[in-house]
PDB file of N, CA and C in Angstrom:
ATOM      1  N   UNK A   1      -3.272   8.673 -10.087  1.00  0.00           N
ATOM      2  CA  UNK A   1      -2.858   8.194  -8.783  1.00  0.00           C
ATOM      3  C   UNK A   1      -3.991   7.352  -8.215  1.00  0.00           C
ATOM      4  N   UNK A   2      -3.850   6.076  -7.587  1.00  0.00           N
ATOM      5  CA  UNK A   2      -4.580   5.240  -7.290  1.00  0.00           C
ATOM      6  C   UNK A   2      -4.021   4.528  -5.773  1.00  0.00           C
ATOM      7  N   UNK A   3      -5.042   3.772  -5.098  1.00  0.00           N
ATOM      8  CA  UNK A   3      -4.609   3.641  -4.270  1.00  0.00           C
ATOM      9  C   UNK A   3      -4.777   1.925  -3.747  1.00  0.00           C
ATOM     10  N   UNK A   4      -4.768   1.817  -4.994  1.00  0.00           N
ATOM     11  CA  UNK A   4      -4.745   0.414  -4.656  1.00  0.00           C
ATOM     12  C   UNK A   4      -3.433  -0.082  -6.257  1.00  0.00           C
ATOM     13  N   UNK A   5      -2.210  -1.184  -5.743  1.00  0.00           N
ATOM     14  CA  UNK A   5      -0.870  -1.307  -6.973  1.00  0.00           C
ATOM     15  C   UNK A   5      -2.269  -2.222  -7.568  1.00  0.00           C
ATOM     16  N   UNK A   6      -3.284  -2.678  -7.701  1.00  0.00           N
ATOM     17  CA  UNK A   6      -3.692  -3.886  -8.843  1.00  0.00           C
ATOM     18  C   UNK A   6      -3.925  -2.956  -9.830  1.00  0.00           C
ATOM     19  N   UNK A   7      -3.894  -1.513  -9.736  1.00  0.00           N
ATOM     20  CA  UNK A   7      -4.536  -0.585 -10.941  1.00  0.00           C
ATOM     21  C   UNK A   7      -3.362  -0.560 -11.704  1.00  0.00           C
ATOM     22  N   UNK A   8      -2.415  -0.207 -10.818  1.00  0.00           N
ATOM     23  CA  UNK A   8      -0.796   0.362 -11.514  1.00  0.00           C
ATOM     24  C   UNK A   8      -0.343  -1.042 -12.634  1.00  0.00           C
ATOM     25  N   UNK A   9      -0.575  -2.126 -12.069  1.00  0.00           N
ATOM     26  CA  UNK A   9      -0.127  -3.385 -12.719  1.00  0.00           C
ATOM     27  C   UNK A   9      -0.712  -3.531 -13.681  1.00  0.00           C
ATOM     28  N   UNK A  10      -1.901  -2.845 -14.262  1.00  0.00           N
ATOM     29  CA  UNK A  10      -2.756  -3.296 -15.054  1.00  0.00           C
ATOM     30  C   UNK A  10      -2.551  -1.460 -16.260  1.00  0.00           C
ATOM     31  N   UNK A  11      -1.781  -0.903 -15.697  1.00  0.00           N
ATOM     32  CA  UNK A  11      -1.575   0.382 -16.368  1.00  0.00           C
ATOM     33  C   UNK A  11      -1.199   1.525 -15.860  1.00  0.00           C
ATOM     34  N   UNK A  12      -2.074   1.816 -14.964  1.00  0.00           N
ATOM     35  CA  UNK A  12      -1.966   3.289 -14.277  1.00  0.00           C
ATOM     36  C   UNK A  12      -0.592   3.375 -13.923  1.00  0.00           C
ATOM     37  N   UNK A  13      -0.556   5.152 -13.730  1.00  0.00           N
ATOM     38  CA  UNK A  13       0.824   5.817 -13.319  1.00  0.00           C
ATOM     39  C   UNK A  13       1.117   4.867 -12.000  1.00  0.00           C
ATOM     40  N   UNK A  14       0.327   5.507 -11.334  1.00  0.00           N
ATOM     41  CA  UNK A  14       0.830   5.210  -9.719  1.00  0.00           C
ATOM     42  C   UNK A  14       0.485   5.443  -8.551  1.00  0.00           C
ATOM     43  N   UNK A  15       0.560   4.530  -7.043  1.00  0.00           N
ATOM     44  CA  UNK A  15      -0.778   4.007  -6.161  1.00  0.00           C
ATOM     45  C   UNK A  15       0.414   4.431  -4.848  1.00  0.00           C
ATOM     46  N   UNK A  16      -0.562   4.896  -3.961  1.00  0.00           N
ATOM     47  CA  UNK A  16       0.293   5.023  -2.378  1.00  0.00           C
ATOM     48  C   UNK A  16      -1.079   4.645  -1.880  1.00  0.00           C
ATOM     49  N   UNK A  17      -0.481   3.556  -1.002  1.00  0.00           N
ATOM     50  CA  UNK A  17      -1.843   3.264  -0.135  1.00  0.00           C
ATOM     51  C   UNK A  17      -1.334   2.289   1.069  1.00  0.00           C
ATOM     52  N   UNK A  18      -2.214   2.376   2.224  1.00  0.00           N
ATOM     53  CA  UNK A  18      -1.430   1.452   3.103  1.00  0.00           C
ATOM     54  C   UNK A  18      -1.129  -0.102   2.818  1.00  0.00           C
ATOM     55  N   UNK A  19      -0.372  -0.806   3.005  1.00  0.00           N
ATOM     56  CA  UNK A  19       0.100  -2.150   2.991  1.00  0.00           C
ATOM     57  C   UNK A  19      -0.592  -2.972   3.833  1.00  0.00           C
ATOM     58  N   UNK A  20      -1.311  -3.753   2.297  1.00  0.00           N
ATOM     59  CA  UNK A  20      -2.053  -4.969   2.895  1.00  0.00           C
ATOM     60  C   UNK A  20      -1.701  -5.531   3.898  1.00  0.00           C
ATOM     61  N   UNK A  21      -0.441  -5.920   3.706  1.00  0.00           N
ATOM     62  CA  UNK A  21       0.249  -6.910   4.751  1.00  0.00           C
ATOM     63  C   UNK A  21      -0.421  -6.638   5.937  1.00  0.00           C
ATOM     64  N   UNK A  22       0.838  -5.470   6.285  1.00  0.00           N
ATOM     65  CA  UNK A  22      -0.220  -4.659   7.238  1.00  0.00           C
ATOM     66  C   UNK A  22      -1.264  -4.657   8.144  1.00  0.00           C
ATOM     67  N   UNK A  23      -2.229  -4.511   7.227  1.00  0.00           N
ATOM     68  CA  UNK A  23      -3.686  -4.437   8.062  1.00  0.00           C
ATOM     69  C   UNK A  23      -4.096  -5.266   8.001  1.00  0.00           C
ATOM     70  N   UNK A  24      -4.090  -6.160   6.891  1.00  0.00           N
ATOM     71  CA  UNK A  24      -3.947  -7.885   7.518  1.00  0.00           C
ATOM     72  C   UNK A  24      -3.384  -8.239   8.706  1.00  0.00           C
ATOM     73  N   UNK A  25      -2.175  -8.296   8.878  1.00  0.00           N
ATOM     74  CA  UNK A  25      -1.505  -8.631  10.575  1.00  0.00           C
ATOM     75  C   UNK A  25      -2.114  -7.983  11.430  1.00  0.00           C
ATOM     76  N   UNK A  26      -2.549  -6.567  11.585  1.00  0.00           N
ATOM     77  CA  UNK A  26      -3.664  -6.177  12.262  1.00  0.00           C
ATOM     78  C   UNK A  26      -4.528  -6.525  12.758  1.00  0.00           C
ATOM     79  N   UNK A  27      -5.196  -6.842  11.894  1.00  0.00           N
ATOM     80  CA  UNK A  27      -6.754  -7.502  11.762  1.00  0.00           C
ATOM     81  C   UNK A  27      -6.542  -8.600  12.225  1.00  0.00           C
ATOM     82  N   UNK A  28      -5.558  -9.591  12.254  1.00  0.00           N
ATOM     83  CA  UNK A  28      -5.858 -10.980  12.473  1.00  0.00           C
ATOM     84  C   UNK A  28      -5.296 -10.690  14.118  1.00  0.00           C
ATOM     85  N   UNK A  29      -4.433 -10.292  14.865  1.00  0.00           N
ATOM     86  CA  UNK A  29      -4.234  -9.284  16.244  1.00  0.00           C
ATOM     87  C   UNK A  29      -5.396  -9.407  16.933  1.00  0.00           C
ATOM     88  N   UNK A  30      -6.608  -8.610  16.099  1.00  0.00           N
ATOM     89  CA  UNK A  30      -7.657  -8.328  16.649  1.00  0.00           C
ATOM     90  C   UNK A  30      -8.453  -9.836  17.300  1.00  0.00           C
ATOM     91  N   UNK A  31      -8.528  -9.795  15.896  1.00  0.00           N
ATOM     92  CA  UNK A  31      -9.147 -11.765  16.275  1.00  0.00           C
ATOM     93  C   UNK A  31      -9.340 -12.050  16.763  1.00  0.00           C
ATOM     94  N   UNK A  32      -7.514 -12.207  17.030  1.00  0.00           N
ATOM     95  CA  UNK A  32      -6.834 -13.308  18.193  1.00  0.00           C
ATOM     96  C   UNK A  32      -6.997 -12.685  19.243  1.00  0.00           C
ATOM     97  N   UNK A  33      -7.644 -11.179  19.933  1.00  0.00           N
ATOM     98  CA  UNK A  33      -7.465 -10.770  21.152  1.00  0.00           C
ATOM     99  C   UNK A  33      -8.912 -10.940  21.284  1.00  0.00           C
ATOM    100  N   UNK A  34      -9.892 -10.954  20.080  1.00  0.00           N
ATOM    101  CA  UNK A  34     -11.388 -11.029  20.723  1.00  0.00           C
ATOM    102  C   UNK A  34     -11.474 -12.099  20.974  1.00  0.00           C
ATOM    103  N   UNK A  35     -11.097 -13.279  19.980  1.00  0.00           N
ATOM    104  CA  UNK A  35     -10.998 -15.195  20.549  1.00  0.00           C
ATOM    105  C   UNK A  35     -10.264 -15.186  21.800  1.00  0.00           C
ATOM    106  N   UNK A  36      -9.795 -14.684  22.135  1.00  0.00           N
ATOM    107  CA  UNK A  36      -9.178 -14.535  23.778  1.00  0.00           C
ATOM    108  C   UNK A  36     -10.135 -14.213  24.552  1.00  0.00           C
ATOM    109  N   UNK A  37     -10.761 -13.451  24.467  1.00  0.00           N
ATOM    110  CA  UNK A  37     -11.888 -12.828  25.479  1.00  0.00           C
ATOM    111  C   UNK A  37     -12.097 -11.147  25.387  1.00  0.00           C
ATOM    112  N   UNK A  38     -11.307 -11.177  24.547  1.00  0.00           N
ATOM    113  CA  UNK A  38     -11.534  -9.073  25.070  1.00  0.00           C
ATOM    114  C   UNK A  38     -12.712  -8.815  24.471  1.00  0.00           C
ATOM    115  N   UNK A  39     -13.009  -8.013  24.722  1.00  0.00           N
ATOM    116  CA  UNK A  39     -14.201  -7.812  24.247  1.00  0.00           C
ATOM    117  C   UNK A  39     -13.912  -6.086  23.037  1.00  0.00           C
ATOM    118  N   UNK A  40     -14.592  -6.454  21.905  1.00  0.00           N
ATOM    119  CA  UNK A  40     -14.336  -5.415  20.762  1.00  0.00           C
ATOM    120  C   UNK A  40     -14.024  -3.881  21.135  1.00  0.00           C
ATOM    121  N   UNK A  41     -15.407  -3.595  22.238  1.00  0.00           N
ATOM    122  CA  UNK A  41     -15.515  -2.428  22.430  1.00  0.00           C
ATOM    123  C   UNK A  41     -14.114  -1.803  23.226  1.00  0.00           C
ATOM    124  N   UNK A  42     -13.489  -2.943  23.658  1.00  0.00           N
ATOM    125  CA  UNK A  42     -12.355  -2.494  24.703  1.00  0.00           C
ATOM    126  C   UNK A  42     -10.950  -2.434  23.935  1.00  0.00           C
ATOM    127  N   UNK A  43     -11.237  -2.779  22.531  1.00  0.00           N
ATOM    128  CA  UNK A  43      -9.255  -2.566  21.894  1.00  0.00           C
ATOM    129  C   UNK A  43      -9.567  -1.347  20.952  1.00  0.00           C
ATOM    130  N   UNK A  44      -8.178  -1.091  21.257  1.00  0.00           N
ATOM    131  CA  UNK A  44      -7.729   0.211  20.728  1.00  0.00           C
ATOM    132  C   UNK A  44      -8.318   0.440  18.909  1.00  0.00           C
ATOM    133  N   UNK A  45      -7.808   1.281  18.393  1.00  0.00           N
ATOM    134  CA  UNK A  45      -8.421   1.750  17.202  1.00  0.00           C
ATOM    135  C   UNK A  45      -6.714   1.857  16.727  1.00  0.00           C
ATOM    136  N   UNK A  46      -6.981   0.770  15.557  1.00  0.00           N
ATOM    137  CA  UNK A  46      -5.996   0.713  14.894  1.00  0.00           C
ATOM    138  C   UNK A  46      -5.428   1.398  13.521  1.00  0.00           C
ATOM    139  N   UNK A  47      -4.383   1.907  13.323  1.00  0.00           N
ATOM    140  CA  UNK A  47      -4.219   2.451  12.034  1.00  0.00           C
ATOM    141  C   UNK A  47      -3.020   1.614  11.398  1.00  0.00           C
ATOM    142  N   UNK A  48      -2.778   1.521  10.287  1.00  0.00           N
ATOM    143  CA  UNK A  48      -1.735   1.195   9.417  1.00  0.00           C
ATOM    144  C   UNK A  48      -0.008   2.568   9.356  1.00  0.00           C
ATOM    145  N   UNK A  49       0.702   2.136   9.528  1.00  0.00           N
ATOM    146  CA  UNK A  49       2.060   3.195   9.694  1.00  0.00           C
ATOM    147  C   UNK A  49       2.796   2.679   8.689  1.00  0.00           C
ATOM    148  N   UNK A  50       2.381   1.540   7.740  1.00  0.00           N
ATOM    149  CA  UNK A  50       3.335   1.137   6.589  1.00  0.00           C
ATOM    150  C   UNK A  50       2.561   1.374   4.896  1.00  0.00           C
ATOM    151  N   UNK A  51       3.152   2.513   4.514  1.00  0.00           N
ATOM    152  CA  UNK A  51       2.629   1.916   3.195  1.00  0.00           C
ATOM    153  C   UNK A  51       3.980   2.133   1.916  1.00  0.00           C
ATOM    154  N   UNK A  52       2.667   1.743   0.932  1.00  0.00           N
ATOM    155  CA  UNK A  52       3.172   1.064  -0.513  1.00  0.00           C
ATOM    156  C   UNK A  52       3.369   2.150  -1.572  1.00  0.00           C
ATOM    157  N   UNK A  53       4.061   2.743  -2.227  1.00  0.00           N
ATOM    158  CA  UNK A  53       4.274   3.569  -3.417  1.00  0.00           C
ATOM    159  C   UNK A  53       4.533   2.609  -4.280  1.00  0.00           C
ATOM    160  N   UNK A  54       4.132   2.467  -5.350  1.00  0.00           N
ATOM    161  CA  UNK A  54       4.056   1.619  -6.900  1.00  0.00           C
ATOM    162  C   UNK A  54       3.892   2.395  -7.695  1.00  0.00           C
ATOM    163  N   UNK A  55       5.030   2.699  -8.937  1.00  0.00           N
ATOM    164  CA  UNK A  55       5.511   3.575 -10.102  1.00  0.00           C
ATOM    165  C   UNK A  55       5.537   2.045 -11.238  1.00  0.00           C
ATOM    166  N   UNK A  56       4.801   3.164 -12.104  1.00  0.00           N
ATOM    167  CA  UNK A  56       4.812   2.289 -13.734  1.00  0.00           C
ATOM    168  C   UNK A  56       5.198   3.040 -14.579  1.00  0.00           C
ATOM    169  N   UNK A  57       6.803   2.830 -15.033  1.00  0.00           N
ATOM    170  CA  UNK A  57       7.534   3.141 -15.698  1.00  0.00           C
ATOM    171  C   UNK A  57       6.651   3.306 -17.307  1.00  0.00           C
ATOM    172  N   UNK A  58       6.416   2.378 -17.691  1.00  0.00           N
ATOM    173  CA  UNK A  58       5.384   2.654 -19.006  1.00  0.00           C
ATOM    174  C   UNK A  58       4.809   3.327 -19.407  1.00  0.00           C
ATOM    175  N   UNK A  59       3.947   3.434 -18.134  1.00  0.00           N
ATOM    176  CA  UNK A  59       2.750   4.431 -17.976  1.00  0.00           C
ATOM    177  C   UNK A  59       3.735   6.192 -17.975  1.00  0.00           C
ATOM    178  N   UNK A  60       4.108   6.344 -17.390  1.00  0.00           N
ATOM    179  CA  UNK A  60       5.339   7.136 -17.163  1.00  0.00           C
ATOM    180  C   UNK A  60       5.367   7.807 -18.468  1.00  0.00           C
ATOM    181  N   UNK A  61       6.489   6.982 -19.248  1.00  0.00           N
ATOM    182  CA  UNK A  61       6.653   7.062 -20.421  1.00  0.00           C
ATOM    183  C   UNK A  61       5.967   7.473 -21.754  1.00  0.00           C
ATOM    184  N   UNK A  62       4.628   6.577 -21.774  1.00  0.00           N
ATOM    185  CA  UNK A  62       3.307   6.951 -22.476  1.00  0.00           C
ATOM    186  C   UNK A  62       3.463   8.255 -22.571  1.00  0.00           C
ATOM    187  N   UNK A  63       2.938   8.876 -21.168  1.00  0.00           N
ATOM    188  CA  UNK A  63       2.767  10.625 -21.184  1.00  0.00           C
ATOM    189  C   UNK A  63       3.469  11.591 -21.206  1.00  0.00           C
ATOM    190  N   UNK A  64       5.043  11.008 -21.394  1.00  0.00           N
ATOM    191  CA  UNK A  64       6.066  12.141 -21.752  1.00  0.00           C
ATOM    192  C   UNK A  64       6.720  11.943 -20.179  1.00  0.00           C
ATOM    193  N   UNK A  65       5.958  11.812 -19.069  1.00  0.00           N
ATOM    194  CA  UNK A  65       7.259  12.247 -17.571  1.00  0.00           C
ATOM    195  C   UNK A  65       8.360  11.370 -17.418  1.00  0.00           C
ATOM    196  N   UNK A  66       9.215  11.865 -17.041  1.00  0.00           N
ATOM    197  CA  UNK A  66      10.449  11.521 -16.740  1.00  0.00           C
ATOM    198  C   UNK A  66      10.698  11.460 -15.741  1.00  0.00           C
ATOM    199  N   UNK A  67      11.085  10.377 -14.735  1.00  0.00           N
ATOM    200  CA  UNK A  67      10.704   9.880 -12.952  1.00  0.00           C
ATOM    201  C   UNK A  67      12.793  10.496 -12.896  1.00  0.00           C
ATOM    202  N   UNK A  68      12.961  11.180 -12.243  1.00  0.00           N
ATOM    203  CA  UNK A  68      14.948  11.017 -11.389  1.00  0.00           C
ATOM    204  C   UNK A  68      14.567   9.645 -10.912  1.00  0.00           C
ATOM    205  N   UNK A  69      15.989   9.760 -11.096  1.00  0.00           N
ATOM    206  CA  UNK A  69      16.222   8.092 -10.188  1.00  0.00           C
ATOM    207  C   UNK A  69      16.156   8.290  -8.471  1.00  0.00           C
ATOM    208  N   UNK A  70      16.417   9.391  -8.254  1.00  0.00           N
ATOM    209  CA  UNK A  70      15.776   9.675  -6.493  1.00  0.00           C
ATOM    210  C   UNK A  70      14.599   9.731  -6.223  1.00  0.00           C
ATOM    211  N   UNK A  71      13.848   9.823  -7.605  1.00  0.00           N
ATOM    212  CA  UNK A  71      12.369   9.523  -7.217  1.00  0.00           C
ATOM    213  C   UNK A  71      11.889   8.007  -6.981  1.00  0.00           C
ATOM    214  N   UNK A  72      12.635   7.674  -8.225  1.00  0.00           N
ATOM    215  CA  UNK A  72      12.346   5.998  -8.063  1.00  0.00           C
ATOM    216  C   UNK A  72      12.626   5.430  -7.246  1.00  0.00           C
ATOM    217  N   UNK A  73      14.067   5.963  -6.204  1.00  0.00           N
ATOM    218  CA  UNK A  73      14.643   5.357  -5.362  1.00  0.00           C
ATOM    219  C   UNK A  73      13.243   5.318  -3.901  1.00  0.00           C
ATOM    220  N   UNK A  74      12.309   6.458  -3.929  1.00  0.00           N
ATOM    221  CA  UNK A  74      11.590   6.390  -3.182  1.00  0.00           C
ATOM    222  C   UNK A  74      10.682   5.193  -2.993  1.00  0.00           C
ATOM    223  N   UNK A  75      10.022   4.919  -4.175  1.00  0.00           N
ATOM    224  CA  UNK A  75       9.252   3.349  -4.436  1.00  0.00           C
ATOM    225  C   UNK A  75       9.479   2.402  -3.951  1.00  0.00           C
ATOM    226  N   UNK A  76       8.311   1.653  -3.246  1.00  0.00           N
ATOM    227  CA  UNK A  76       8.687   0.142  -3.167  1.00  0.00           C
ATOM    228  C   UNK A  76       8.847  -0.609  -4.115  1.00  0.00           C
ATOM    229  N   UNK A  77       8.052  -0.459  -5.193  1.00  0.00           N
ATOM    230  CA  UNK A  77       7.931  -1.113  -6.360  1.00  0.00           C
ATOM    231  C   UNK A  77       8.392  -0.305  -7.577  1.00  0.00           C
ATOM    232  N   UNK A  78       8.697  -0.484  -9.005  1.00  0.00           N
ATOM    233  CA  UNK A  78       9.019  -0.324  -9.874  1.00  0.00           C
ATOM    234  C   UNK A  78       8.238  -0.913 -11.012  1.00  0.00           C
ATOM    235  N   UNK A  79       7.071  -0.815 -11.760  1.00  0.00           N
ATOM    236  CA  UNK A  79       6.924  -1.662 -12.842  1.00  0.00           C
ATOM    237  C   UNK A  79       7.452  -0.959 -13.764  1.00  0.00           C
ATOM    238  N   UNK A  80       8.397  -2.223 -14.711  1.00  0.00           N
ATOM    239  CA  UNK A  80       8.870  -1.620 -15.952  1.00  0.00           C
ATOM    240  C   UNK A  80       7.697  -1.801 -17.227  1.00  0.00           C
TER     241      UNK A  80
END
Protein backbone atom coordinates (compact mmCIF):
# COMPACT_ATOMS: atom_id res chain seq x y z
CA UNK A 1 0.00 0.00 0.00
CA UNK A 2 1.40 3.28 -1.10
CA UNK A 3 0.38 6.54 -1.11
CA UNK A 4 1.28 8.04 -3.85
CA UNK A 5 -0.75 6.06 -7.76
CA UNK A 6 3.04 6.80 -9.55
CA UNK A 7 4.09 3.58 -7.42
CA UNK A 8 0.90 1.55 -8.36
CA UNK A 9 1.56 2.46 -12.19
CA UNK A 10 4.88 1.32 -12.07
CA UNK A 11 3.74 -2.07 -10.10
CA UNK A 12 2.60 -1.90 -6.68
CA UNK A 13 -0.75 -3.32 -5.31
CA UNK A 14 -2.24 -0.15 -4.28
CA UNK A 15 -2.20 3.76 -3.12
CA UNK A 16 -5.02 5.88 -1.10
CA UNK A 17 -3.82 9.22 -0.75
CA UNK A 18 -5.28 12.64 -1.01
CA UNK A 19 -5.89 14.09 -4.60
CA UNK A 20 -3.43 16.17 -6.09
CA UNK A 21 -5.90 18.04 -7.79
CA UNK A 22 -7.03 18.90 -4.72
CA UNK A 23 -4.41 20.41 -2.82
CA UNK A 24 -3.29 21.94 -5.76
CA UNK A 25 -6.65 24.06 -6.03
CA UNK A 26 -5.97 24.66 -2.47
CA UNK A 27 -2.80 25.87 -2.55
CA UNK A 28 -3.24 28.08 -5.43
CA UNK A 29 -6.67 29.66 -3.09
CA UNK A 30 -4.03 30.43 -0.79
CA UNK A 31 -1.91 32.44 -3.16
CA UNK A 32 -4.50 34.14 -4.52
CA UNK A 33 -5.75 35.26 -0.94
CA UNK A 34 -2.08 36.17 0.21
CA UNK A 35 -1.55 38.20 -3.42
CA UNK A 36 -4.71 39.87 -2.23
CA UNK A 37 -3.43 41.04 0.95
CA UNK A 38 -4.26 38.57 3.70
CA UNK A 39 -1.80 37.99 5.43
CA UNK A 40 -0.58 33.97 5.96
CA UNK A 41 -0.86 33.99 9.57
CA UNK A 42 -4.62 34.92 9.24
CA UNK A 43 -6.07 31.86 6.77
CA UNK A 44 -7.41 28.99 7.94
CA UNK A 45 -5.52 25.57 7.97
CA UNK A 46 -6.41 23.63 5.19
CA UNK A 47 -7.02 19.92 4.69
CA UNK A 48 -7.79 17.84 1.58
CA UNK A 49 -11.61 15.89 1.84
CA UNK A 50 -10.95 14.21 -1.66
CA UNK A 51 -8.96 11.31 -2.19
CA UNK A 52 -7.62 8.70 -4.67
CA UNK A 53 -7.76 4.73 -4.30
CA UNK A 54 -5.64 3.12 -7.28
CA UNK A 55 -5.86 -0.89 -7.62
CA UNK A 56 -3.38 -2.85 -9.93
CA UNK A 57 -5.05 -5.63 -11.14
CA UNK A 58 -1.60 -7.36 -12.10
CA UNK A 59 -0.09 -6.77 -9.18
CA UNK A 60 -3.23 -8.35 -7.64
CA UNK A 61 -2.91 -11.25 -9.60
CA UNK A 62 0.96 -11.85 -9.25
CA UNK A 63 0.16 -12.69 -5.49
CA UNK A 64 -2.76 -14.91 -5.80
CA UNK A 65 -5.69 -12.01 -4.40
CA UNK A 66 -8.71 -11.86 -5.90
CA UNK A 67 -10.32 -8.05 -5.73
CA UNK A 68 -14.94 -8.65 -5.81
CA UNK A 69 -16.04 -6.47 -8.18
CA UNK A 70 -17.60 -4.30 -5.15
CA UNK A 71 -14.27 -3.82 -4.24
CA UNK A 72 -13.20 -2.55 -7.46
CA UNK A 73 -16.30 -0.72 -7.74
CA UNK A 74 -14.80 1.30 -4.77
CA UNK A 75 -11.62 2.64 -6.87
CA UNK A 76 -11.08 5.55 -8.72
CA UNK A 77 -8.76 3.94 -10.80
CA UNK A 78 -8.29 0.43 -12.08
CA UNK A 79 -4.88 -0.58 -13.61
CA UNK A 80 -5.20 -3.61 -15.66
Amino acid sequence: MFVDQSFVIKGALAAYSASYHEVGRLSAKHVQRILAGVKPKDLPVQQATKFEFVINLKAAKQIGLTLSPEFLARANQVIK
